[in-house]
Protein backbone atom coordinates (compact mmCIF):
# COMPACT_ATOMS: atom_id res chain seq x y z
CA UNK A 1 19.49 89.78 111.91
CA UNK A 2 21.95 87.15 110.71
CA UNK A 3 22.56 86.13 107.12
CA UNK A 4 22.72 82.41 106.77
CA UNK A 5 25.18 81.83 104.05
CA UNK A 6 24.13 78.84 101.81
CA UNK A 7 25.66 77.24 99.37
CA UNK A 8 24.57 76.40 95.61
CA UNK A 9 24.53 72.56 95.88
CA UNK A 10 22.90 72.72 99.27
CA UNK A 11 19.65 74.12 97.49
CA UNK A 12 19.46 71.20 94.89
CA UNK A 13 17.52 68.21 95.25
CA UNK A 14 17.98 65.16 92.16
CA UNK A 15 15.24 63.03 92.23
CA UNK A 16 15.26 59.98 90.61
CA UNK A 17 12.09 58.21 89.75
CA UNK A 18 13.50 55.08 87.45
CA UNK A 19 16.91 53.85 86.60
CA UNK A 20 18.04 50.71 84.79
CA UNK A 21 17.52 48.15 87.17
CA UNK A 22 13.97 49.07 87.86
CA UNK A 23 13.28 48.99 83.82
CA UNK A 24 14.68 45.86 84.02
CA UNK A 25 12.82 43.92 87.08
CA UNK A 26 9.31 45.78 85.47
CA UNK A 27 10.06 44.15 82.04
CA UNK A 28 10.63 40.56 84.25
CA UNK A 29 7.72 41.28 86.35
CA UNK A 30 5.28 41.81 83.12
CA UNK A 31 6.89 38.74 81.50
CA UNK A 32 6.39 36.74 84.87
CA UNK A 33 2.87 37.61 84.59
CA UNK A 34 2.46 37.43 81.08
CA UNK A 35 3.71 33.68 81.15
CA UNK A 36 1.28 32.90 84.96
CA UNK A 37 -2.00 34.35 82.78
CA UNK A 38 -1.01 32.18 79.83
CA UNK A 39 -0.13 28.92 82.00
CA UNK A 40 -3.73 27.33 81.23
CA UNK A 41 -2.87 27.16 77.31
CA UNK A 42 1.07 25.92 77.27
CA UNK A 43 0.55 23.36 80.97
CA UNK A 44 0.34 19.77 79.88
CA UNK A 45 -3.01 18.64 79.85
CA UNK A 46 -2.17 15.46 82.05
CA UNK A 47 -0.94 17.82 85.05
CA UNK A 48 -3.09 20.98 84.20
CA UNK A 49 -4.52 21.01 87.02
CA UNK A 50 -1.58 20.36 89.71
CA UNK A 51 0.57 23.08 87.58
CA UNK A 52 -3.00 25.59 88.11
CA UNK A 53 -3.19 24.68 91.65
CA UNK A 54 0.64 25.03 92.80
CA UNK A 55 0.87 28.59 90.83
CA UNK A 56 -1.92 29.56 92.90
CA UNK A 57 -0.65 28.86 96.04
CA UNK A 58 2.53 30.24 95.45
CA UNK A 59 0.64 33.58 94.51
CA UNK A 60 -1.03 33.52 97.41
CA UNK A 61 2.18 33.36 99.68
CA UNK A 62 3.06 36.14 98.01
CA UNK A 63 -0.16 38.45 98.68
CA UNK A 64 -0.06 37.24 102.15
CA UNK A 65 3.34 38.30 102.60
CA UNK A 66 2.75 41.45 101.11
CA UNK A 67 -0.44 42.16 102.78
CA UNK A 68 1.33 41.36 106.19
CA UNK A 69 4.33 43.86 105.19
CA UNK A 70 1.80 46.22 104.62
CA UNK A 71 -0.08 46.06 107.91
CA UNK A 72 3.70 45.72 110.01
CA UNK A 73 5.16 48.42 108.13
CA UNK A 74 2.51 51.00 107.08
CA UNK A 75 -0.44 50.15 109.81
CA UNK A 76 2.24 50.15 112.54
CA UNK A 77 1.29 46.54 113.74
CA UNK A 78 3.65 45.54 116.66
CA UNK A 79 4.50 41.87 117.52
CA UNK A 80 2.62 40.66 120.33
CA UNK A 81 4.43 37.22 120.65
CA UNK A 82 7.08 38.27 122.49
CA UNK A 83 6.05 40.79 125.31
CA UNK A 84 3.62 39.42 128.26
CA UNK A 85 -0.10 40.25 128.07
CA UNK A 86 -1.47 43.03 129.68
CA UNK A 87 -3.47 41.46 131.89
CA UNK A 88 -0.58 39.48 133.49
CA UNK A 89 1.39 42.93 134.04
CA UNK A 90 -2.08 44.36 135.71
CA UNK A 91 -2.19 41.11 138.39
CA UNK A 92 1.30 41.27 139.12
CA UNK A 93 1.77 44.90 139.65
């Protein structure tokens, strides 16, 4: 039987769960949407609703790009715009 020699640092593991620069983006994040949920009370009332309707589209670039992230990343969604179809490879074979 062998003995493996290890050494002290080899056995620790530093895990770091926040550091300065995260504090800092949460902080802009929560002001970001502390100023989008308050938008209806400070917008002039002469362009309310184009200010309202701009801020949500932007938002919902956002989700989209995050939901499609998501599914590329995490669901393991490959692209399919740039390989042939499968039923072109089956006739040609």
């Amino acid at each position: 039987m062998s003995a493996v020699l290890k050494s002290p640092a080899m056995n620790r593991v530093d895990v770091v769960r926040a550091s300065k620069s995260s504090r800092m983006t949460l902080v802009a994040a929560l002001l970001l949407a502390i100023v989008a949920a308050t938008l209806p009370w400070w917008a002039p009332e002469d362009h309310a609703s184009s200010w309202m309707r701009e801020f949500v589209q932007i938002a919902c670039y956002f989700v989209f790009a995050m939901m499609w992230n998501l599914l590329a990343g995490y669901g393991g969604m490959s692209a399919s715009g740039n390989r042939r179809s499968s039923a072109s490879a089956v006739t040609r074979c």
